[in-house]
Every structure is written in C-alpha cells, then in structure tokens.
PDB file of N, CA and C in Angstrom:
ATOM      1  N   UNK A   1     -13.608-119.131 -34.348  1.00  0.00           N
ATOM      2  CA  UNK A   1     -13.836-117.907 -33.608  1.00  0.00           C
ATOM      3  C   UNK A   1     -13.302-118.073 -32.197  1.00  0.00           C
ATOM      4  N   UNK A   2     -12.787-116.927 -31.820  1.00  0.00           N
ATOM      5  CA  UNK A   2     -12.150-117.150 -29.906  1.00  0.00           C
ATOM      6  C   UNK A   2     -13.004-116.960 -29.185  1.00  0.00           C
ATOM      7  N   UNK A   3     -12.812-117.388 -28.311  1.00  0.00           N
ATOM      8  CA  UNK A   3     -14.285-118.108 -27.156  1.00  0.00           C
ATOM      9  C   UNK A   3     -14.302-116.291 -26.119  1.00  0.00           C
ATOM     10  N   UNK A   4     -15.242-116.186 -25.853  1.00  0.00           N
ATOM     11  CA  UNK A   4     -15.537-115.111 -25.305  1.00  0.00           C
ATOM     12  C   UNK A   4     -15.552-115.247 -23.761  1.00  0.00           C
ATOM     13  N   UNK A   5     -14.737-114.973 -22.623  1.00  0.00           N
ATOM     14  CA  UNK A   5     -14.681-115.173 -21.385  1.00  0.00           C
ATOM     15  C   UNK A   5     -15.402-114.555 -20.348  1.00  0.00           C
ATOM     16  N   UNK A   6     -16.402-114.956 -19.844  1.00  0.00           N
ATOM     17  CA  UNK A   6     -17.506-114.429 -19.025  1.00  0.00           C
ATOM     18  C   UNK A   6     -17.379-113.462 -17.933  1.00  0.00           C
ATOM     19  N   UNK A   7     -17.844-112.527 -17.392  1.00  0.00           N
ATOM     20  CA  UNK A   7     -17.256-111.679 -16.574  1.00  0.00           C
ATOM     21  C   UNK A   7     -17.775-112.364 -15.299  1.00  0.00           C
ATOM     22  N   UNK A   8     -16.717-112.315 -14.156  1.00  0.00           N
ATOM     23  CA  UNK A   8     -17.011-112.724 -12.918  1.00  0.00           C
ATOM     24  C   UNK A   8     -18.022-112.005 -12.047  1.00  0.00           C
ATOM     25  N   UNK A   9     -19.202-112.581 -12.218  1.00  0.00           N
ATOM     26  CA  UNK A   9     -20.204-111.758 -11.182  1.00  0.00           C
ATOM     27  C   UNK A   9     -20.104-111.100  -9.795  1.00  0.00           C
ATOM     28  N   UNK A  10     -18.914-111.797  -9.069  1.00  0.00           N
ATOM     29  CA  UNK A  10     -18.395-110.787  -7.630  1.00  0.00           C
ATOM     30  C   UNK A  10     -17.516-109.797  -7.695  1.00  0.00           C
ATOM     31  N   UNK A  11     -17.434-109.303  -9.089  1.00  0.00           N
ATOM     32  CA  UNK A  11     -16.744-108.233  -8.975  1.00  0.00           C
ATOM     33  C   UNK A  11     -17.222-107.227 -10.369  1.00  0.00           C
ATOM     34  N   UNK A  12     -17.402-106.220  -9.702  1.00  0.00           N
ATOM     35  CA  UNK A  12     -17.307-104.941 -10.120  1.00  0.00           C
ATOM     36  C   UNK A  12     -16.969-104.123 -10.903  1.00  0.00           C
ATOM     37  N   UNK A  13     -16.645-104.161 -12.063  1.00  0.00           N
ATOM     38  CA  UNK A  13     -14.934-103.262 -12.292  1.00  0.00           C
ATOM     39  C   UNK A  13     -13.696-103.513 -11.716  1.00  0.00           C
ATOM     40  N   UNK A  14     -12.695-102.623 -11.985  1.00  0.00           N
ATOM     41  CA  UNK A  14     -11.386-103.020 -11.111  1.00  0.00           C
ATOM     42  C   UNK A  14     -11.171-101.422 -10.963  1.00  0.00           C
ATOM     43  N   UNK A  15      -9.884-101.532  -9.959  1.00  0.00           N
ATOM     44  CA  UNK A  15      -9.179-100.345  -9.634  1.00  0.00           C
ATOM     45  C   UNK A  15      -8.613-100.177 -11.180  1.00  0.00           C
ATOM     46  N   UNK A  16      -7.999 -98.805 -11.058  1.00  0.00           N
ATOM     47  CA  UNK A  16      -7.357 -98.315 -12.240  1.00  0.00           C
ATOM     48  C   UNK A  16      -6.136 -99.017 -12.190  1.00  0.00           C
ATOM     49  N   UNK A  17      -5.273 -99.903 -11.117  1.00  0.00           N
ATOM     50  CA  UNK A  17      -4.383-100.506 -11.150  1.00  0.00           C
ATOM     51  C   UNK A  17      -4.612-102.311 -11.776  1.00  0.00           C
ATOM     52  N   UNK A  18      -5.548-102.439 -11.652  1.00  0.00           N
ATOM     53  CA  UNK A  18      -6.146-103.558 -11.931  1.00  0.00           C
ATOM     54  C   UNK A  18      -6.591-104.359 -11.125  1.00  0.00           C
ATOM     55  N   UNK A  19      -7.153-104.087  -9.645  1.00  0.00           N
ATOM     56  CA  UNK A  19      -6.936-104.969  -8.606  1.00  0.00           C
ATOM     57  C   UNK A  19      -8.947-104.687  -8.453  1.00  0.00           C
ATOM     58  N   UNK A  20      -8.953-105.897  -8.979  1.00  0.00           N
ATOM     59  CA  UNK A  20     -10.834-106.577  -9.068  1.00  0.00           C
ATOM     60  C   UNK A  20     -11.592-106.020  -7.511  1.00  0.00           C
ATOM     61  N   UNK A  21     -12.651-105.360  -7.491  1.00  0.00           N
ATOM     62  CA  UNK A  21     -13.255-104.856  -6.510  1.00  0.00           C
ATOM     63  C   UNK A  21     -15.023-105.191  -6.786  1.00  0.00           C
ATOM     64  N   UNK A  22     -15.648-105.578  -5.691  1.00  0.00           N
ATOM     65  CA  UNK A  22     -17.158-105.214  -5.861  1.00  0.00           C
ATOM     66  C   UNK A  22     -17.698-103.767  -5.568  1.00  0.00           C
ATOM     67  N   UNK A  23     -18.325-102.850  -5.884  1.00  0.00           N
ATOM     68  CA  UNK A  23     -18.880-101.993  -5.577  1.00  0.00           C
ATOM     69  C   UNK A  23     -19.420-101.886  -4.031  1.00  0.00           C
ATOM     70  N   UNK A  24     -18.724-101.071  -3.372  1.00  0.00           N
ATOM     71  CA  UNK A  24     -18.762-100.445  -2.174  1.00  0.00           C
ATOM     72  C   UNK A  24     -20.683-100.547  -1.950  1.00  0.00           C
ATOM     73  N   UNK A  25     -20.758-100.982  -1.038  1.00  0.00           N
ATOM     74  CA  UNK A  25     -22.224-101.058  -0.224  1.00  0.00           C
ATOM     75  C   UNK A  25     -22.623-100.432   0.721  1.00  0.00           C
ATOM     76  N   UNK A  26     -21.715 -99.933   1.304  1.00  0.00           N
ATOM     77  CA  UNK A  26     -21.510 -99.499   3.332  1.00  0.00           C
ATOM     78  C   UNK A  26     -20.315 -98.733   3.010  1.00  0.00           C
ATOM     79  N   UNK A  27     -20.457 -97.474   4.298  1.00  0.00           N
ATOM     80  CA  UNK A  27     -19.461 -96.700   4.885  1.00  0.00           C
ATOM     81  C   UNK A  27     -18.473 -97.612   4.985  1.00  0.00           C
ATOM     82  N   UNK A  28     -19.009 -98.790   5.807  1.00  0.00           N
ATOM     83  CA  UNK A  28     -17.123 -99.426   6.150  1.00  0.00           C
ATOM     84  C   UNK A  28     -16.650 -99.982   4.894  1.00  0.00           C
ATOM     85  N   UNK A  29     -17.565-100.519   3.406  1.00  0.00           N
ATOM     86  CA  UNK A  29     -16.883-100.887   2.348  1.00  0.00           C
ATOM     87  C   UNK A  29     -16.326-100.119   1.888  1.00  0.00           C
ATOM     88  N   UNK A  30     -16.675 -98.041   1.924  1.00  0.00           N
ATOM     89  CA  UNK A  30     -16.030 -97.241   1.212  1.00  0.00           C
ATOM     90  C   UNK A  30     -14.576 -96.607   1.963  1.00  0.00           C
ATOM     91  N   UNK A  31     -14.708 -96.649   3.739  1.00  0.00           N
ATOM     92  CA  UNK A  31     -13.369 -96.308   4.494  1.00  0.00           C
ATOM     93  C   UNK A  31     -12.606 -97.784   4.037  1.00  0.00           C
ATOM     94  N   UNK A  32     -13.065 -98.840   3.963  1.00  0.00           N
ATOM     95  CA  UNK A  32     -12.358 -99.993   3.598  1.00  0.00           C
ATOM     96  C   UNK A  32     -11.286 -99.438   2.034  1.00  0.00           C
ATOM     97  N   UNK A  33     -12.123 -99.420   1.287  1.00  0.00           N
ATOM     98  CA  UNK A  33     -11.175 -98.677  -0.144  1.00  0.00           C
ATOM     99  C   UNK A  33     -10.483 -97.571   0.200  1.00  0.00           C
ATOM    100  N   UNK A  34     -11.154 -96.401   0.559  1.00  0.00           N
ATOM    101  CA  UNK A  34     -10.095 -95.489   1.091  1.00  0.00           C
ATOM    102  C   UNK A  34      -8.793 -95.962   1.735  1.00  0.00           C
ATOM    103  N   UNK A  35      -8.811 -96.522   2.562  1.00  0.00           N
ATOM    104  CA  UNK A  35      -7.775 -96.745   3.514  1.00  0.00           C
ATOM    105  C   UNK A  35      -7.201 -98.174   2.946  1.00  0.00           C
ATOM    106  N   UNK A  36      -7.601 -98.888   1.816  1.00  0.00           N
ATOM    107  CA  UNK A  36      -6.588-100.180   1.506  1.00  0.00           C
ATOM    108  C   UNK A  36      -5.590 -99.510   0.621  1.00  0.00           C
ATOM    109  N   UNK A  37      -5.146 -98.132   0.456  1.00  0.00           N
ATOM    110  CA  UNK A  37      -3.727 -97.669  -0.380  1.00  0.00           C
ATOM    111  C   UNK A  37      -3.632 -98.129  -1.845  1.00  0.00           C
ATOM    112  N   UNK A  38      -4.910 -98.851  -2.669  1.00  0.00           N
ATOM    113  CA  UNK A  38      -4.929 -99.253  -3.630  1.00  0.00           C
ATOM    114  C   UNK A  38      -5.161 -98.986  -4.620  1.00  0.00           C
ATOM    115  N   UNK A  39      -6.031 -97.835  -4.312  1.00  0.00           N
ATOM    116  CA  UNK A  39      -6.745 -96.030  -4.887  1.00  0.00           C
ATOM    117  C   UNK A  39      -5.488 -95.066  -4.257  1.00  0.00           C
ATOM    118  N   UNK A  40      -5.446 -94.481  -5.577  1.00  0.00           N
ATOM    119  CA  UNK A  40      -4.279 -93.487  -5.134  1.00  0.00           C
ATOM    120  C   UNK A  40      -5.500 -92.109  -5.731  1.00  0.00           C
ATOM    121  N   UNK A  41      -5.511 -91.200  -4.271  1.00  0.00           N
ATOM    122  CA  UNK A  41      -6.199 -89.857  -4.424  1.00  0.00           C
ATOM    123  C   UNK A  41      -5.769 -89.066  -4.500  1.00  0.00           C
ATOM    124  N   UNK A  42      -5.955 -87.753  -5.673  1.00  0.00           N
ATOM    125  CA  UNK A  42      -5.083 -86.396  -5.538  1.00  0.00           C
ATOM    126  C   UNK A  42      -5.142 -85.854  -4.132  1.00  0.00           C
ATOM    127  N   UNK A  43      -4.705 -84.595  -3.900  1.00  0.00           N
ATOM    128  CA  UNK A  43      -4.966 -84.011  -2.832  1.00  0.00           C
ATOM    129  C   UNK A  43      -6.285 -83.562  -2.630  1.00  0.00           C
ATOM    130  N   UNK A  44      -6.847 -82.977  -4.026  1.00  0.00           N
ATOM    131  CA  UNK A  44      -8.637 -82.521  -3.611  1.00  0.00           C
ATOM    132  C   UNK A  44      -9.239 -83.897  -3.690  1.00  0.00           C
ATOM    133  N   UNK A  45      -9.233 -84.525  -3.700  1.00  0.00           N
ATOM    134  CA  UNK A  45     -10.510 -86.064  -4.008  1.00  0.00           C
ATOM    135  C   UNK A  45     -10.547 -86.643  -2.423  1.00  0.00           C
ATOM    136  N   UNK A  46      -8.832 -86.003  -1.823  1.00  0.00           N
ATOM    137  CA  UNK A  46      -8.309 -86.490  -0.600  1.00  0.00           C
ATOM    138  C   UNK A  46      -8.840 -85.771   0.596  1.00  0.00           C
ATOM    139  N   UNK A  47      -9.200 -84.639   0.280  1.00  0.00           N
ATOM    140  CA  UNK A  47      -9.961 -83.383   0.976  1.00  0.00           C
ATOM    141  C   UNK A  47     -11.406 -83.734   0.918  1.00  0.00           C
ATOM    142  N   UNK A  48     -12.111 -84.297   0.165  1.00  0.00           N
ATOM    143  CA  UNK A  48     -13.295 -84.854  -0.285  1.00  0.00           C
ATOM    144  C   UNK A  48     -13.427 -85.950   0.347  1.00  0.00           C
ATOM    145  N   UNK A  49     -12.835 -87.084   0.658  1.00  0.00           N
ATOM    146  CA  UNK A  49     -12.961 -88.214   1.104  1.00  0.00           C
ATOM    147  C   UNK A  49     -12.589 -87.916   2.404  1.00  0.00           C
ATOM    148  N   UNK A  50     -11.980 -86.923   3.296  1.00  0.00           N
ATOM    149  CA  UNK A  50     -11.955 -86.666   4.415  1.00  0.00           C
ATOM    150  C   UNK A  50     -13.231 -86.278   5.224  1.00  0.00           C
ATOM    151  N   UNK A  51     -13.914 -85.408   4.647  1.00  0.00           N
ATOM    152  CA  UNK A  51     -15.003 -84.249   4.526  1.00  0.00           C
ATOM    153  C   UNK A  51     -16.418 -85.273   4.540  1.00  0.00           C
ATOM    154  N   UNK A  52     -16.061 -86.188   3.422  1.00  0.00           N
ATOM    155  CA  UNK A  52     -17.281 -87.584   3.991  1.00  0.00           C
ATOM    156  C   UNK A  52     -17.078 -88.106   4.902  1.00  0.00           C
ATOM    157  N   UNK A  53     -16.495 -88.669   5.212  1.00  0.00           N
ATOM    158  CA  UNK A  53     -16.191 -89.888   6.547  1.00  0.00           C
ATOM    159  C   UNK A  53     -16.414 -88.596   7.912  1.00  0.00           C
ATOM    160  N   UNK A  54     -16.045 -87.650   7.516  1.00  0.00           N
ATOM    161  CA  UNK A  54     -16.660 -86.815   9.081  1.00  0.00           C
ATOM    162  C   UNK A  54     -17.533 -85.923   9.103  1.00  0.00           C
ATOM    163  N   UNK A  55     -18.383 -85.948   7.717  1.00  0.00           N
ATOM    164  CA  UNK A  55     -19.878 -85.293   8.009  1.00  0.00           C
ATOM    165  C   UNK A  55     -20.775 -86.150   6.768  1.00  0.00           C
ATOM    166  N   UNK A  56     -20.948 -87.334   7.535  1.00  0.00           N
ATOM    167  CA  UNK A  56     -21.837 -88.104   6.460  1.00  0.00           C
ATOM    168  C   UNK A  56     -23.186 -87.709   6.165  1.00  0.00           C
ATOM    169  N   UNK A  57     -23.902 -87.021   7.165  1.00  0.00           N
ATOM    170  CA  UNK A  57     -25.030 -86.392   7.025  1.00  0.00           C
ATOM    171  C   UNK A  57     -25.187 -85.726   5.632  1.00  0.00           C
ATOM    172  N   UNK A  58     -24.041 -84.909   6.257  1.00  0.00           N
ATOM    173  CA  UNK A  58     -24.387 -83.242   4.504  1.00  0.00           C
ATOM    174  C   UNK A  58     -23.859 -84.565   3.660  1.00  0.00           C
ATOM    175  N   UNK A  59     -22.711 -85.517   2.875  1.00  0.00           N
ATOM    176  CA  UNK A  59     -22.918 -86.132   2.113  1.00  0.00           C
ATOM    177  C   UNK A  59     -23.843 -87.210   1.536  1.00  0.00           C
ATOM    178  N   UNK A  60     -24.646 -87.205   2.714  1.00  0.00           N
ATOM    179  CA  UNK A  60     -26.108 -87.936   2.242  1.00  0.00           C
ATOM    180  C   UNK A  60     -27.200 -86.726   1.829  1.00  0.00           C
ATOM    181  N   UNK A  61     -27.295 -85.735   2.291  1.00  0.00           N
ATOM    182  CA  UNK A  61     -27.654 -85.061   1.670  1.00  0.00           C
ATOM    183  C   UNK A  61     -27.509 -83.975   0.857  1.00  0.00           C
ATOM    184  N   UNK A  62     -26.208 -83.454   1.099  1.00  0.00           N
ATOM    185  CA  UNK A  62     -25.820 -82.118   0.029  1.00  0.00           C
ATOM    186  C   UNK A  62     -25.665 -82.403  -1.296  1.00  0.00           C
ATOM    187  N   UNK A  63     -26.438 -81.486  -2.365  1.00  0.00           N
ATOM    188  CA  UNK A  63     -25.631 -81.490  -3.295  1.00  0.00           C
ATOM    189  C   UNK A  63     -24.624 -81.419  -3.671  1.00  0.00           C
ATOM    190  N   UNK A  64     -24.258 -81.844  -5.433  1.00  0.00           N
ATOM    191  CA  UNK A  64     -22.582 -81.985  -5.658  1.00  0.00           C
ATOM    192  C   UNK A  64     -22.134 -81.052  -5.547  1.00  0.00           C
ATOM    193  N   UNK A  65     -22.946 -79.558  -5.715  1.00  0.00           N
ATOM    194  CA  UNK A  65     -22.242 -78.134  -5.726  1.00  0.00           C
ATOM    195  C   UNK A  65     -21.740 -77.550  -4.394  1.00  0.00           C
ATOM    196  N   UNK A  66     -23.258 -78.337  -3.113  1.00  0.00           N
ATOM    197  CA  UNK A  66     -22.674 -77.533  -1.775  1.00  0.00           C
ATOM    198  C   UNK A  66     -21.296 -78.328  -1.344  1.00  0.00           C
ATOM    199  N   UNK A  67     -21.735 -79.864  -1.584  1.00  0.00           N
ATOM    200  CA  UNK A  67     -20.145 -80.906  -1.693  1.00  0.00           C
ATOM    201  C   UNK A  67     -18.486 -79.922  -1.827  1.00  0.00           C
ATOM    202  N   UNK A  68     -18.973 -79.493  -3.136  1.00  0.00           N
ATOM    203  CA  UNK A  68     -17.883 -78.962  -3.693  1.00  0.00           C
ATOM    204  C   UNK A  68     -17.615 -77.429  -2.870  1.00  0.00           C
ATOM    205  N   UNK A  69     -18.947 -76.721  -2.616  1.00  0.00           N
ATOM    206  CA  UNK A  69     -18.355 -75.660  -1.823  1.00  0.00           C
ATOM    207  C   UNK A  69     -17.616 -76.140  -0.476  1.00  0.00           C
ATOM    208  N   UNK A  70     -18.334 -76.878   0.211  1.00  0.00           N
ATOM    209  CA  UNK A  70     -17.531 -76.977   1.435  1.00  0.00           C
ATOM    210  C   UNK A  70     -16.598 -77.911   1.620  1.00  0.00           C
ATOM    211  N   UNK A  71     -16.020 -78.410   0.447  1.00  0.00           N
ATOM    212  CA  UNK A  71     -14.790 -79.028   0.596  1.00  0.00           C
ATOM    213  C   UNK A  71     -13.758 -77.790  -0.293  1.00  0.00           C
ATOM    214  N   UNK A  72     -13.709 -76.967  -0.797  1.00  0.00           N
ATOM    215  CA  UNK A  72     -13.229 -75.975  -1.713  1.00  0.00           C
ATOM    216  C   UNK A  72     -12.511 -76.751  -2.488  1.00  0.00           C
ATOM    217  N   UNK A  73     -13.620 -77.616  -3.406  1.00  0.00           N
ATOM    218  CA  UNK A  73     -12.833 -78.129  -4.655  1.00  0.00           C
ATOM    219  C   UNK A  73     -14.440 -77.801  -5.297  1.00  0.00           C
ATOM    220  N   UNK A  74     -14.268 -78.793  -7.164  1.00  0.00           N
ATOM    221  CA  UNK A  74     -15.452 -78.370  -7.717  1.00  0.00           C
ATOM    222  C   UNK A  74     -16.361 -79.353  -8.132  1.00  0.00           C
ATOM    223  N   UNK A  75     -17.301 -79.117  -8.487  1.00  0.00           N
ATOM    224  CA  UNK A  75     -18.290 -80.593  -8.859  1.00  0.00           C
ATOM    225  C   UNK A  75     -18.129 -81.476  -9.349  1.00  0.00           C
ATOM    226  N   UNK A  76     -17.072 -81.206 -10.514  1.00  0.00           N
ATOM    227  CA  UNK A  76     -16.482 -82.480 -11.450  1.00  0.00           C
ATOM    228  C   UNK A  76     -15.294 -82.850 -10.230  1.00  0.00           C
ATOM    229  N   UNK A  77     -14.960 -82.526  -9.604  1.00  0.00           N
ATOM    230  CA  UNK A  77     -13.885 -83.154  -8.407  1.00  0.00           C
ATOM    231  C   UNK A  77     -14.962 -84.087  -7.386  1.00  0.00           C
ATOM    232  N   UNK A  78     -16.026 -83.566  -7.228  1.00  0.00           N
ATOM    233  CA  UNK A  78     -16.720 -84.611  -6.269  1.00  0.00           C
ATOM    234  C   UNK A  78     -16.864 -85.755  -7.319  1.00  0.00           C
ATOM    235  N   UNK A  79     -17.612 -85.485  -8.606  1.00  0.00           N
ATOM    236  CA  UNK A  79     -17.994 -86.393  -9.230  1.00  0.00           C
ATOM    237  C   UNK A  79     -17.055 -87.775  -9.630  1.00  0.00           C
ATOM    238  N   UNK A  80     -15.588 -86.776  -9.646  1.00  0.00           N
ATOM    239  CA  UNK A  80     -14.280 -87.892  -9.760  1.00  0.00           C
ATOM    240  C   UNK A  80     -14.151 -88.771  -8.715  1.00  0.00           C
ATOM    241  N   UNK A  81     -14.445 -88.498  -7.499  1.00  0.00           N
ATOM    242  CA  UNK A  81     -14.210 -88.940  -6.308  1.00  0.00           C
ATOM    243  C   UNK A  81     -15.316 -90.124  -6.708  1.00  0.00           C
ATOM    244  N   UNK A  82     -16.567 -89.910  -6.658  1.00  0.00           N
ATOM    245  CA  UNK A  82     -17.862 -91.117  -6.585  1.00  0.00           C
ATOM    246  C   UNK A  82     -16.936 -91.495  -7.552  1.00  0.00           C
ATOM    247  N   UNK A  83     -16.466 -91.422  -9.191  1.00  0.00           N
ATOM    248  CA  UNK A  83     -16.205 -92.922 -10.001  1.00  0.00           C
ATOM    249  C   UNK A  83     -14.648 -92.804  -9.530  1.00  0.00           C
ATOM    250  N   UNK A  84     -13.830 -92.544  -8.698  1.00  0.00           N
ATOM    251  CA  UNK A  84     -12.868 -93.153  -8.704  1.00  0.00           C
ATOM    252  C   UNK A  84     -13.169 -94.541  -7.519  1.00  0.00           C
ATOM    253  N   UNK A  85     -14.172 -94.360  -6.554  1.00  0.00           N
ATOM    254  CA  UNK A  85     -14.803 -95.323  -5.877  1.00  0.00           C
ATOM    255  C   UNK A  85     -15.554 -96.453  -6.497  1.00  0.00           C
ATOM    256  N   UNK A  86     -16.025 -96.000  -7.949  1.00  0.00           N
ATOM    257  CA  UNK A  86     -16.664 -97.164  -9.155  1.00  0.00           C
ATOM    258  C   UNK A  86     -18.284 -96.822  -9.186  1.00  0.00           C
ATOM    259  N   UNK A  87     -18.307 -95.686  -8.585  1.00  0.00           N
ATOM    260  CA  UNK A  87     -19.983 -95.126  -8.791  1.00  0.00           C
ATOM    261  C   UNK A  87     -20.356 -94.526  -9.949  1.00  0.00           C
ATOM    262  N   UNK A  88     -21.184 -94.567 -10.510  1.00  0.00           N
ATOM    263  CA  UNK A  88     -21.282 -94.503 -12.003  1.00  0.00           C
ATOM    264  C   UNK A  88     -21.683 -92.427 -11.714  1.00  0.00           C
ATOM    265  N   UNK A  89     -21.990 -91.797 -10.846  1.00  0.00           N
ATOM    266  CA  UNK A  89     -21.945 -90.486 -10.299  1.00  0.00           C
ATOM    267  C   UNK A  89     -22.354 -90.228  -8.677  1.00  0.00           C
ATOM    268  N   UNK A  90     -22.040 -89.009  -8.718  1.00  0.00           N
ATOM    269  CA  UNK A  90     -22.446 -88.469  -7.131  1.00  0.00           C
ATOM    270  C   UNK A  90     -23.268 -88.848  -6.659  1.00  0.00           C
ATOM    271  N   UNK A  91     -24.830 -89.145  -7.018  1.00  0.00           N
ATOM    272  CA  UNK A  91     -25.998 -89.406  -6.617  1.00  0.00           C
ATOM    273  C   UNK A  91     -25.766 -91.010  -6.201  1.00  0.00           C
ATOM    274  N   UNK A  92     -25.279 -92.097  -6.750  1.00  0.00           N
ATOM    275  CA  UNK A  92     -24.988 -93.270  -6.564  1.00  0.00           C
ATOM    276  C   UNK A  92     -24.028 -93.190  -5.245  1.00  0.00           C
ATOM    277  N   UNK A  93     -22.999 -92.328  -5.239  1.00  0.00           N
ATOM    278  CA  UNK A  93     -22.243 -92.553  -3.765  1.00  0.00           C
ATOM    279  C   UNK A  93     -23.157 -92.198  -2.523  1.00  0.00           C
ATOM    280  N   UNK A  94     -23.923 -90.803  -2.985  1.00  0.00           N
ATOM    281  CA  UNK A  94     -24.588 -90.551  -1.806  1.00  0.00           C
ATOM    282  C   UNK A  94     -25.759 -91.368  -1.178  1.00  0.00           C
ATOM    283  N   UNK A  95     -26.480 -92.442  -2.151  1.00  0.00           N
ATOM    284  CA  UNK A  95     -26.882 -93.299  -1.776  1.00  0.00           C
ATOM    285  C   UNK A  95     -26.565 -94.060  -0.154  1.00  0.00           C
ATOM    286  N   UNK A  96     -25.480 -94.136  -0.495  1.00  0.00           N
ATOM    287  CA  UNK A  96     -24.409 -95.152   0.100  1.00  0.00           C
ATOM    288  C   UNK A  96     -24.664 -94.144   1.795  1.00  0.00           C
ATOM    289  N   UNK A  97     -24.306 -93.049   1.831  1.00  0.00           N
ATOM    290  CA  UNK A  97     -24.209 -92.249   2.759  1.00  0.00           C
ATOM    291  C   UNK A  97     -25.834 -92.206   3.183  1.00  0.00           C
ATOM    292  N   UNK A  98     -27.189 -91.642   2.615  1.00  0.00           N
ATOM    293  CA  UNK A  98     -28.215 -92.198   2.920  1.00  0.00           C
ATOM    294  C   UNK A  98     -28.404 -93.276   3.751  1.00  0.00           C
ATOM    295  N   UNK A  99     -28.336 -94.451   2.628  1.00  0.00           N
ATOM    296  CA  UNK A  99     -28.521 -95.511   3.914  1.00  0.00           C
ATOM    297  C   UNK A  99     -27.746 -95.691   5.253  1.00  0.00           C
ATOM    298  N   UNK A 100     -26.908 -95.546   5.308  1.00  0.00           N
ATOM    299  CA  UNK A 100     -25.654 -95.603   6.559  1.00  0.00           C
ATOM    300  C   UNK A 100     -26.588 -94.409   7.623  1.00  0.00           C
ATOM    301  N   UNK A 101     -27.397 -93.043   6.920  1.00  0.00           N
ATOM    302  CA  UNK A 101     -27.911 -92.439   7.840  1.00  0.00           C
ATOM    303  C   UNK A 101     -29.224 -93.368   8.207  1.00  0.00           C
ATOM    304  N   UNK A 102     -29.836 -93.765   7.641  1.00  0.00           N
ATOM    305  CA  UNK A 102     -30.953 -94.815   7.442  1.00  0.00           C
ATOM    306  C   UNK A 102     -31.052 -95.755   8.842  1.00  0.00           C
ATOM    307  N   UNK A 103     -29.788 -96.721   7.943  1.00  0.00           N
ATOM    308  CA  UNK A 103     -29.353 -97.332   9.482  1.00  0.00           C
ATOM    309  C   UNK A 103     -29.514 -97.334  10.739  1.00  0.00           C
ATOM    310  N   UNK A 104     -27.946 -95.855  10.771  1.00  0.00           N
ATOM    311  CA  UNK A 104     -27.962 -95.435  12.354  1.00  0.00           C
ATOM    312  C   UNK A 104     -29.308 -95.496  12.724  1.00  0.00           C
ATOM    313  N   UNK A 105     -30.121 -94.392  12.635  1.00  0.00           N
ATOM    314  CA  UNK A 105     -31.642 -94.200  13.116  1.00  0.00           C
ATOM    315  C   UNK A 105     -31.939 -95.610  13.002  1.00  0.00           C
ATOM    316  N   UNK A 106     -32.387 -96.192  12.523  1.00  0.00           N
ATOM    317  CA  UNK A 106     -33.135 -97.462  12.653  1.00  0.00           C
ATOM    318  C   UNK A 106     -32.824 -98.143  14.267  1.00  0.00           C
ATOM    319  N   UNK A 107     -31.549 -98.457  13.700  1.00  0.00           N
ATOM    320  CA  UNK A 107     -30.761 -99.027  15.341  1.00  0.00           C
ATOM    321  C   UNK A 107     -30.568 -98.464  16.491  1.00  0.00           C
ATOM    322  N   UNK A 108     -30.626 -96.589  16.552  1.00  0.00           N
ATOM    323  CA  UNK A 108     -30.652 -95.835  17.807  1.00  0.00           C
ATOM    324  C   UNK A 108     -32.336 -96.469  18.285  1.00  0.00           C
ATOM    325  N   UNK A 109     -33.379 -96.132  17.527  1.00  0.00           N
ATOM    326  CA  UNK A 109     -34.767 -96.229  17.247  1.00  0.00           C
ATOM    327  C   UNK A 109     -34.815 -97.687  18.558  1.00  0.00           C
ATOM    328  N   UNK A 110     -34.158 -98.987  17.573  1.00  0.00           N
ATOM    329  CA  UNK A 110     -34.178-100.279  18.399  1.00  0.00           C
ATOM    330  C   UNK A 110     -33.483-100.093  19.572  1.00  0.00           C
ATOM    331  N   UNK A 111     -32.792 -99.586  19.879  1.00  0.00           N
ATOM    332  CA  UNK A 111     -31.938 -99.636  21.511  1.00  0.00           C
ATOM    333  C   UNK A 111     -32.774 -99.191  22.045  1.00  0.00           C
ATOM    334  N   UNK A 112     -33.605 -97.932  21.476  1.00  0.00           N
ATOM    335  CA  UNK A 112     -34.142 -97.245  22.806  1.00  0.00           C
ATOM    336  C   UNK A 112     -35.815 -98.035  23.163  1.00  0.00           C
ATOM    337  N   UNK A 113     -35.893 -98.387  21.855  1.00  0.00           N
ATOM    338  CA  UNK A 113     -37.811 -99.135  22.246  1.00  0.00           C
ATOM    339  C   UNK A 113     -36.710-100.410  23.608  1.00  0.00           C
ATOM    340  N   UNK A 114     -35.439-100.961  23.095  1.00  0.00           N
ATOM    341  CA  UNK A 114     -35.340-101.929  23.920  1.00  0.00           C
ATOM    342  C   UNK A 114     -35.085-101.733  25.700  1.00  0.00           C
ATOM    343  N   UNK A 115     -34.772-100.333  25.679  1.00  0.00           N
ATOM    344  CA  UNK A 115     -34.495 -99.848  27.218  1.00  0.00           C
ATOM    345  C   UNK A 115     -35.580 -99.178  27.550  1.00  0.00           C
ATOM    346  N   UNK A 116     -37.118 -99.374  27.054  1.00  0.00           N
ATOM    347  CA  UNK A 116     -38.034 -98.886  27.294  1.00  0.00           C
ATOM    348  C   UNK A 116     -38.963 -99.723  28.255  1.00  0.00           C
TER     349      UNK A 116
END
C-alpha cells in the first residue's frame, strides 16, 4: 500500500495557484494577501476588498447583503471574496474585522488610562 503523506500543520490550504498559506489572523495578514499579487481578484471581489480595508467597522459588522449593497456587487460575491482569502464564509472573515475592532479599543482604552 502507498504511504499516506501528512499534511503540514503551518499551513492552511493553498492559493488557487498553489502557493501554501496559513489562514489570515489580522487585518495586516489579510492587506498582507491582498497586496502579495498571489490572489488574482476580479474587479468586484477588488471593489470588495477595497471597501474593507477602508471601512472595517461596517465589515465587522454588516451583513453579507448590506456588504453587498454598499459595495454594488452581490452576496455570493462577498462570500467569494471571504473563500478566495481561505475563509470557509463571510461570517469567518468578519471575525477577523471584529477583532481588529476589538483591538483598536482595547489599546486606545490603554493609552488613555496611561496618560491619566
């Protein structure tokens, strides 16, 4: 029988090109993929991934439908966007955007108890 080859635990899935990735954790892991040219985005997924990175708020919290209204593409286009990033759906990317809002506050929160 042929020996069965174990999957490498630091990685993720791969790009659709084949290039091994861990699942995005952080804003800067997901502008990191965006911007490494390794993911190739239509023009709406590209309109979508713009639309996050400069209103992370509503993508931590909007639904996939308001997503889709105010980027004028449609839900299965947001939803392409989260798994072309390797999110198994929308709710899993927006996670991602959550915590990053999470964060910020946490750390505005600490600066200011510290200049208090």
């Amino acid at each position: 029988m042929g020996e069965t080859k174990q999957p490498d635990p630091s990685h993720v899935g791969e790009f659709p090109n084949g290039y091994p990735r861990r699942l995005p954790d952080s804003i800067d892991d997901l502008k990191a993929v965006v911007t490494s040219g390794r993911v190739e985005f239509s023009e709406r997924l590209r309109q979508i991934g713009i639309y996050a990175f400069r209103n992370p708020h509503q993508m931590a919290f909007f639904s996939i439908q308001e997503i889709a209204t105010v980027t004028e593409t449609s839900p299965s286009s947001v939803h392409r966007f989260a798994k072309t990033l390797g999110f198994a759906d929308y709710g899993a990317l927006r996670k991602i955007f959550q915590k990053h809002i999470a964060d910020t506050a946490r750390e505005n929160n600490q600066e200011k108890s510290a200049t208090s």
